[in-house]
N, C-alpha and C. Protein backbone atom coordinates (compact mmCIF):
# COMPACT_ATOMS: atom_id res chain seq x y z
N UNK A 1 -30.19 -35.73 -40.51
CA UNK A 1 -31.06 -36.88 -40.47
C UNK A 1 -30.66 -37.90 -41.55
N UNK A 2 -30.09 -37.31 -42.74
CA UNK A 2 -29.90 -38.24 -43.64
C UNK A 2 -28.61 -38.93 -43.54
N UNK A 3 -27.65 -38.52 -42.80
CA UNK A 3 -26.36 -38.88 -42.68
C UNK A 3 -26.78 -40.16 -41.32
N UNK A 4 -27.63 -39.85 -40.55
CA UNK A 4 -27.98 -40.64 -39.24
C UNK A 4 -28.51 -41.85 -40.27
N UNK A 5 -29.12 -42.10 -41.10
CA UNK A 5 -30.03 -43.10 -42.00
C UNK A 5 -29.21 -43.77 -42.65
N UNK A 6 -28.33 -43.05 -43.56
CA UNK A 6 -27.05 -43.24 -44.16
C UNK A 6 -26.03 -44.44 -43.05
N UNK A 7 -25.69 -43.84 -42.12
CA UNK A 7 -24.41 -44.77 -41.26
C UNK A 7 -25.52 -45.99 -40.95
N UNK A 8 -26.64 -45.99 -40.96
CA UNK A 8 -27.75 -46.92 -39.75
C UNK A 8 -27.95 -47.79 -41.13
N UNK A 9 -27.92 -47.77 -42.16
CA UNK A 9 -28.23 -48.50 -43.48
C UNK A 9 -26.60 -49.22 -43.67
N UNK A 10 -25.18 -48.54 -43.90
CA UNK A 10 -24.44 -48.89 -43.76
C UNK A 10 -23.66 -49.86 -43.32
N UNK A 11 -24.26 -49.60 -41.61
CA UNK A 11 -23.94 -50.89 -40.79
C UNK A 11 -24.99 -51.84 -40.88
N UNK A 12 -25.70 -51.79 -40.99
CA UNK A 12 -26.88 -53.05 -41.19
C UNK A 12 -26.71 -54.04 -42.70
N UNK A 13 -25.98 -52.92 -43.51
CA UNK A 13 -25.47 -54.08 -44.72
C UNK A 13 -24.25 -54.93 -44.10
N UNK A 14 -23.23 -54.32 -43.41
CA UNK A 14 -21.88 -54.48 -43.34
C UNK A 14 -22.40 -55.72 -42.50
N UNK A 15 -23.21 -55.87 -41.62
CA UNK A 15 -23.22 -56.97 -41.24
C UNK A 15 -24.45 -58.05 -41.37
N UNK A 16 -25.36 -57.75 -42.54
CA UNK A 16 -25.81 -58.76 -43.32
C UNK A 16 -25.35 -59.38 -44.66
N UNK A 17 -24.40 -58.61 -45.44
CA UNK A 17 -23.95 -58.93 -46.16
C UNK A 17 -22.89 -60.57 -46.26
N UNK A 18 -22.78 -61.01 -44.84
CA UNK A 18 -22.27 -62.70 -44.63
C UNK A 18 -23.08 -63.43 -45.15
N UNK A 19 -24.33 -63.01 -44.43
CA UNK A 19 -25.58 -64.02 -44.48
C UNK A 19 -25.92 -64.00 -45.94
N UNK A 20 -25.98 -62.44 -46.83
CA UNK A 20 -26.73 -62.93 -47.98
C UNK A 20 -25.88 -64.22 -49.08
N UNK A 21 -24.34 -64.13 -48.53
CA UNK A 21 -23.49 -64.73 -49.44
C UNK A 21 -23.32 -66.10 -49.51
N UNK A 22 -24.05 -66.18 -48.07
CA UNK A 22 -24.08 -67.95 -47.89
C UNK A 22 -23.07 -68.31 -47.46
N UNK A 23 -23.01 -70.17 -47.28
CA UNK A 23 -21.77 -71.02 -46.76
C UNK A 23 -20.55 -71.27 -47.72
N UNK A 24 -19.66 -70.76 -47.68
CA UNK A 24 -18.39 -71.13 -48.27
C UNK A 24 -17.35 -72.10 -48.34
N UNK A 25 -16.73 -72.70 -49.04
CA UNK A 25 -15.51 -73.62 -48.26
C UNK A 25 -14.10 -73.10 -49.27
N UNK A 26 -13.19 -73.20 -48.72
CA UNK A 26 -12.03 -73.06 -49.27
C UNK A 26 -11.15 -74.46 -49.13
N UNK A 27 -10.74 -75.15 -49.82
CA UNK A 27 -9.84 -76.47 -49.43
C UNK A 27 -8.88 -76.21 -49.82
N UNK A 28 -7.53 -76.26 -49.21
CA UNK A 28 -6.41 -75.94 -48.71
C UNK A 28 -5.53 -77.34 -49.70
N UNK A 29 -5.92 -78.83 -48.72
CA UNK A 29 -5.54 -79.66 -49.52
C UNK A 29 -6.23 -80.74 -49.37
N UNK A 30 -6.04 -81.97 -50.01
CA UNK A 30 -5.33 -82.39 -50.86
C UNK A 30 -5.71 -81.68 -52.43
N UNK A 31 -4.92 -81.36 -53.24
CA UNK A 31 -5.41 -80.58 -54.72
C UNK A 31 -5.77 -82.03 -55.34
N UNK A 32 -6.93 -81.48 -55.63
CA UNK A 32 -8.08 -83.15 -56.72
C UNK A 32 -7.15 -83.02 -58.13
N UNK A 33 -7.03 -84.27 -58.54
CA UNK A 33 -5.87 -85.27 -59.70
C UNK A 33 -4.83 -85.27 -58.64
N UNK A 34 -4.73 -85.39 -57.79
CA UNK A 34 -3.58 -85.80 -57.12
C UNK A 34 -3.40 -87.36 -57.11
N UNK A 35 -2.32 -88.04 -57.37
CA UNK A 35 -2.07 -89.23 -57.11
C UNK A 35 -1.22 -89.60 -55.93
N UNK A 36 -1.75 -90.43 -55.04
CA UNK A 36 -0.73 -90.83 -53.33
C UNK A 36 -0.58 -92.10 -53.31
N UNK A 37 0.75 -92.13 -53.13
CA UNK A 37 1.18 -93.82 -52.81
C UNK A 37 1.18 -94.11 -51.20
N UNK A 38 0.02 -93.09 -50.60
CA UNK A 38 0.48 -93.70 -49.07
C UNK A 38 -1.20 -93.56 -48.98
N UNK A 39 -2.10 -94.27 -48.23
CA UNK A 39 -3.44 -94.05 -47.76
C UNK A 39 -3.94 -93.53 -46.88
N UNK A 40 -3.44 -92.27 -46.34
CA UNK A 40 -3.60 -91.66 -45.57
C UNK A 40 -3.53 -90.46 -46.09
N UNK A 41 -4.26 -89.62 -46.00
CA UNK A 41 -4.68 -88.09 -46.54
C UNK A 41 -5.21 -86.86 -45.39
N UNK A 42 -4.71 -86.22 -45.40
CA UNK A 42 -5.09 -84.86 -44.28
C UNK A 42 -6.36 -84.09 -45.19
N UNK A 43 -7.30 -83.56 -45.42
CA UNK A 43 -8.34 -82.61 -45.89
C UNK A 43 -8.23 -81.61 -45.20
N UNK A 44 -7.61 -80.29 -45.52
CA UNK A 44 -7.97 -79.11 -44.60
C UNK A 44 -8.98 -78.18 -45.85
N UNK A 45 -8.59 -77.09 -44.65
CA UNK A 45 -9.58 -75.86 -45.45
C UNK A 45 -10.13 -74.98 -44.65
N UNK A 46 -10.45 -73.93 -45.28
CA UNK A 46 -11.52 -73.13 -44.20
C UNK A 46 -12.75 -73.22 -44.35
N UNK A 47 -13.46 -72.79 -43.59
CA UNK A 47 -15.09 -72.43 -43.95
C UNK A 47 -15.56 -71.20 -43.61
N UNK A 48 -16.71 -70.54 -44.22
CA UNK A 48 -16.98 -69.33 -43.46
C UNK A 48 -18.91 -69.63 -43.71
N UNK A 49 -19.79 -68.74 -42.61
CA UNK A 49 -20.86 -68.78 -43.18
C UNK A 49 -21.57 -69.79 -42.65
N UNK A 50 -20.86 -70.86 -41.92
CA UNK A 50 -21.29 -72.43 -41.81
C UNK A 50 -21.88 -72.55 -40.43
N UNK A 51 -22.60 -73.72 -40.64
CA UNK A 51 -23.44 -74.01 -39.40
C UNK A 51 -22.92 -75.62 -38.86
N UNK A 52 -22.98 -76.39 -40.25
CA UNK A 52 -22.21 -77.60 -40.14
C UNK A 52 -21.70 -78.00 -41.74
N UNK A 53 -20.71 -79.21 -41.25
CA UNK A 53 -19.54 -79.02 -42.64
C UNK A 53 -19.48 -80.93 -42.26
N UNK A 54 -19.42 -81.71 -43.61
CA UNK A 54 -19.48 -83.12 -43.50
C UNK A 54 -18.60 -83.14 -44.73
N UNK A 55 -18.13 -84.33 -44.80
CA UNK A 55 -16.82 -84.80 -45.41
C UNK A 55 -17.60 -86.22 -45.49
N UNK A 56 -17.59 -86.65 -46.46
CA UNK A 56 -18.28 -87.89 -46.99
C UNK A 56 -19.27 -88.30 -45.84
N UNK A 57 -20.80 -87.20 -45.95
CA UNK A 57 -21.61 -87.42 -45.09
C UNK A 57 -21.46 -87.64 -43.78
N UNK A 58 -20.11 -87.51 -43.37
CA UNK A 58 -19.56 -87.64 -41.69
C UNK A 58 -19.42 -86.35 -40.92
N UNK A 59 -19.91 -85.62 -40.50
CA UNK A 59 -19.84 -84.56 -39.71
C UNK A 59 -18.51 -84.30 -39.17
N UNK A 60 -17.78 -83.31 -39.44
CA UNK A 60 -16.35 -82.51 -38.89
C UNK A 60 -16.79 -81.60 -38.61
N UNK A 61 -15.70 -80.92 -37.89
CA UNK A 61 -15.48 -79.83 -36.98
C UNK A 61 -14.40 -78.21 -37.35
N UNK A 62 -14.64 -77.77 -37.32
CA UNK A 62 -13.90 -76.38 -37.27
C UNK A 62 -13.21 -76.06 -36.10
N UNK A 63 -12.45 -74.95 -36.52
CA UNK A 63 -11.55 -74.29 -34.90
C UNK A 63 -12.68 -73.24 -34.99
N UNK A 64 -12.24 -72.04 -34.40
CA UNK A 64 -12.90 -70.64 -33.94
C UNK A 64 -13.01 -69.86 -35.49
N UNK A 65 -11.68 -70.52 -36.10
CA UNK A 65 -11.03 -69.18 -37.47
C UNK A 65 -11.71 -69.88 -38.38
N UNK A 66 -12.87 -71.30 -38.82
CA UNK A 66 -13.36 -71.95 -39.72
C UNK A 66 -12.31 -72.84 -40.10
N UNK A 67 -11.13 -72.96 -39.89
CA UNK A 67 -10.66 -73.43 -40.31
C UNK A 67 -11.30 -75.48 -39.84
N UNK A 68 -10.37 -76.42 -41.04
CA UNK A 68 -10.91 -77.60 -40.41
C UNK A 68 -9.95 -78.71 -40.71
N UNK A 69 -9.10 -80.02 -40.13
CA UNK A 69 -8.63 -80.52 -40.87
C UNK A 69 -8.58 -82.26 -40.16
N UNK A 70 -8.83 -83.09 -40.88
CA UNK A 70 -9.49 -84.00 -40.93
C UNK A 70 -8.89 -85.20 -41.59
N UNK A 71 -7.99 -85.94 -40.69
CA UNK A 71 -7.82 -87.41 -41.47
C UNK A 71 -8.66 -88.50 -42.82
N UNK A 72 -8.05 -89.07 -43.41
CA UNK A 72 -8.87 -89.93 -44.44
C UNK A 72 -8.13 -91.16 -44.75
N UNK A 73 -8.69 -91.94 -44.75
CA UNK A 73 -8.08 -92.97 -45.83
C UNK A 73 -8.50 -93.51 -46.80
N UNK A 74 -7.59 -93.54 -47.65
CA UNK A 74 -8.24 -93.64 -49.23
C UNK A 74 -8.18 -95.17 -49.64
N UNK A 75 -9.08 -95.33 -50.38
CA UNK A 75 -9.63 -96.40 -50.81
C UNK A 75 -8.51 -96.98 -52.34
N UNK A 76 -7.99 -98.05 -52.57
CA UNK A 76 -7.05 -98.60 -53.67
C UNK A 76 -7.90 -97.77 -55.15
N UNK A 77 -7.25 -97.22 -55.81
CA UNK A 77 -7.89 -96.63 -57.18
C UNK A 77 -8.51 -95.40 -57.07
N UNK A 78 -9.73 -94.66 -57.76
CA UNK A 78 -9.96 -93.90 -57.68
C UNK A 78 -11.16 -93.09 -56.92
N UNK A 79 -10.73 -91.97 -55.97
CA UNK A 79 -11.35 -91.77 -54.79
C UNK A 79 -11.89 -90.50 -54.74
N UNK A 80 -13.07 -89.98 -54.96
CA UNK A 80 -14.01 -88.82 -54.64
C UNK A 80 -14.31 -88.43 -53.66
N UNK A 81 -13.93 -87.57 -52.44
CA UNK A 81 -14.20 -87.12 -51.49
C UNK A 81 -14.88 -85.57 -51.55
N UNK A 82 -15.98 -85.46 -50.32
CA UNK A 82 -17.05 -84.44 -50.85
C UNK A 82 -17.38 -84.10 -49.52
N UNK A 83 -16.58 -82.31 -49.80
CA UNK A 83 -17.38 -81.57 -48.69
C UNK A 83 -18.41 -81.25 -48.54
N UNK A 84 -19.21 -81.00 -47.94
CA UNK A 84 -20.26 -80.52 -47.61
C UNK A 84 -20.88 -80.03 -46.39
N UNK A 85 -20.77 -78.45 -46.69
CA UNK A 85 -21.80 -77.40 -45.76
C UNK A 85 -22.64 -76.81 -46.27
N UNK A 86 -23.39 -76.39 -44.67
CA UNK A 86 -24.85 -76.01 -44.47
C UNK A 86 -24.89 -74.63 -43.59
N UNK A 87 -25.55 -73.66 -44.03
CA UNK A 87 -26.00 -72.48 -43.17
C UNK A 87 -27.07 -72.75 -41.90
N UNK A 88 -27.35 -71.92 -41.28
CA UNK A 88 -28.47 -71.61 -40.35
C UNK A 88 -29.59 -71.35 -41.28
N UNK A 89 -29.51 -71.22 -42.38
CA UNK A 89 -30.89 -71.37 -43.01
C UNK A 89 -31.25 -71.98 -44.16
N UNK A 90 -30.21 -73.43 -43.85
CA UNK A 90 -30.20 -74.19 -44.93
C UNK A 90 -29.65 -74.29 -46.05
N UNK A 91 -29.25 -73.12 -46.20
CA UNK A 91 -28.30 -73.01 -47.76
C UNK A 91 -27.19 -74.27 -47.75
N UNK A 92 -27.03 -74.68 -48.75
CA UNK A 92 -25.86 -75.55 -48.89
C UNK A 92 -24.74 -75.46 -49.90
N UNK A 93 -23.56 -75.98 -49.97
CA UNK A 93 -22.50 -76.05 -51.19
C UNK A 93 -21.64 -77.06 -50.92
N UNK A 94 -21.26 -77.67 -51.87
CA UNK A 94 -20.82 -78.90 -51.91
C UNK A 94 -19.33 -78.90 -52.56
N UNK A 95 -18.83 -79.25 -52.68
CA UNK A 95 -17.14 -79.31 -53.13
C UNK A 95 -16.62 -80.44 -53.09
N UNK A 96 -16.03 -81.02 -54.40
CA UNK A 96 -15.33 -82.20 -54.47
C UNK A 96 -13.75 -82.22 -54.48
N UNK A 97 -13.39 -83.58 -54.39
CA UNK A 97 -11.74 -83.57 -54.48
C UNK A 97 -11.70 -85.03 -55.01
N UNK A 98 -10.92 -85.02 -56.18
CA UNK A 98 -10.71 -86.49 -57.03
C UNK A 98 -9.92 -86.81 -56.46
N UNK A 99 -9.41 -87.63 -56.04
CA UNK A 99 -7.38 -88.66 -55.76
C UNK A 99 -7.57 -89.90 -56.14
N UNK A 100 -6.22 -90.22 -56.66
CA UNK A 100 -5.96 -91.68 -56.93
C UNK A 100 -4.90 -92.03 -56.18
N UNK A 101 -5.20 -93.17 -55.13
CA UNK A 101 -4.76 -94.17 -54.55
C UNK A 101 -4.01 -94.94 -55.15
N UNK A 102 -2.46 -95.49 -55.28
CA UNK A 102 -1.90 -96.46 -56.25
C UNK A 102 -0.93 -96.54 -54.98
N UNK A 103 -1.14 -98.14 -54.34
CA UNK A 103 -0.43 -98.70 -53.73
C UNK A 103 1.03 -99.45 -54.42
C-alpha cells in the first residue's frame, strides 16, 4: 500500500512540478551591450511554462518546442527591448536586452 502511495505521490509531483516553477524565458540572441551597425535584429529564445510571450508589449508566437524568433528594428542610439511572459495563472517574468544602434 505504501509503495502504491509512494509511485501515486511521485507522479503527481513529476508532473506538477512545471506549474509550481512558473513561466521561463531563455534568450538565445541578441546578447544585451551589443552594438549593430545594421537595424535589423532577429530576438530568439525559448520559453517554457508560457501561456503568452510579448516583445515590447506586442504579442509573439512560439513553435511546438517554445521556441520563438521574431524580427526588430532598432531605433538610432540606445535600445531596450523587453520580453515578456505570462502563465495560465498569471504568473509573469520579464527579461530585458540593451543594444546600441550606431548607424
Amino acid at each position: 500500500m505504501a509503495a502504491v502511495l509512494l509511485v501515486i505521490g511521485l507522479y503527481g509531483y513529476s508532473r506538477t512540478i512545471d506549474l509550481v516553477r512558473g513561466p521561463q524565458i531563455e534568450i538565445l540572441s541578441p546578447v544585451t551591450g551589443t552594438t549593430y551597425s545594421k537595424e535589423m535584429v532577429t530576438v530568439t529564445g525559448q520559453v517554457q511554462h508560457i501561456a503568452k510571450i510579448y516583445l515590447n508589449d506586442n504579442q509573439i508566437f512560439t513553435d511546438d518546442e517554445g521556441f520563438f524568433r521574431e524580427p526588430l528594428l532598432l531605433l538610432p542610439g540606445y535600445n531596450i527591448l523587453t520580453l515578456k511572459a505570462e502563465d495560465l495563472f498569471g504568473r509573469q517574468i520579464t527579461k530585458q536586452i540593451k543594444l546600441v544602434y550606431q548607424s
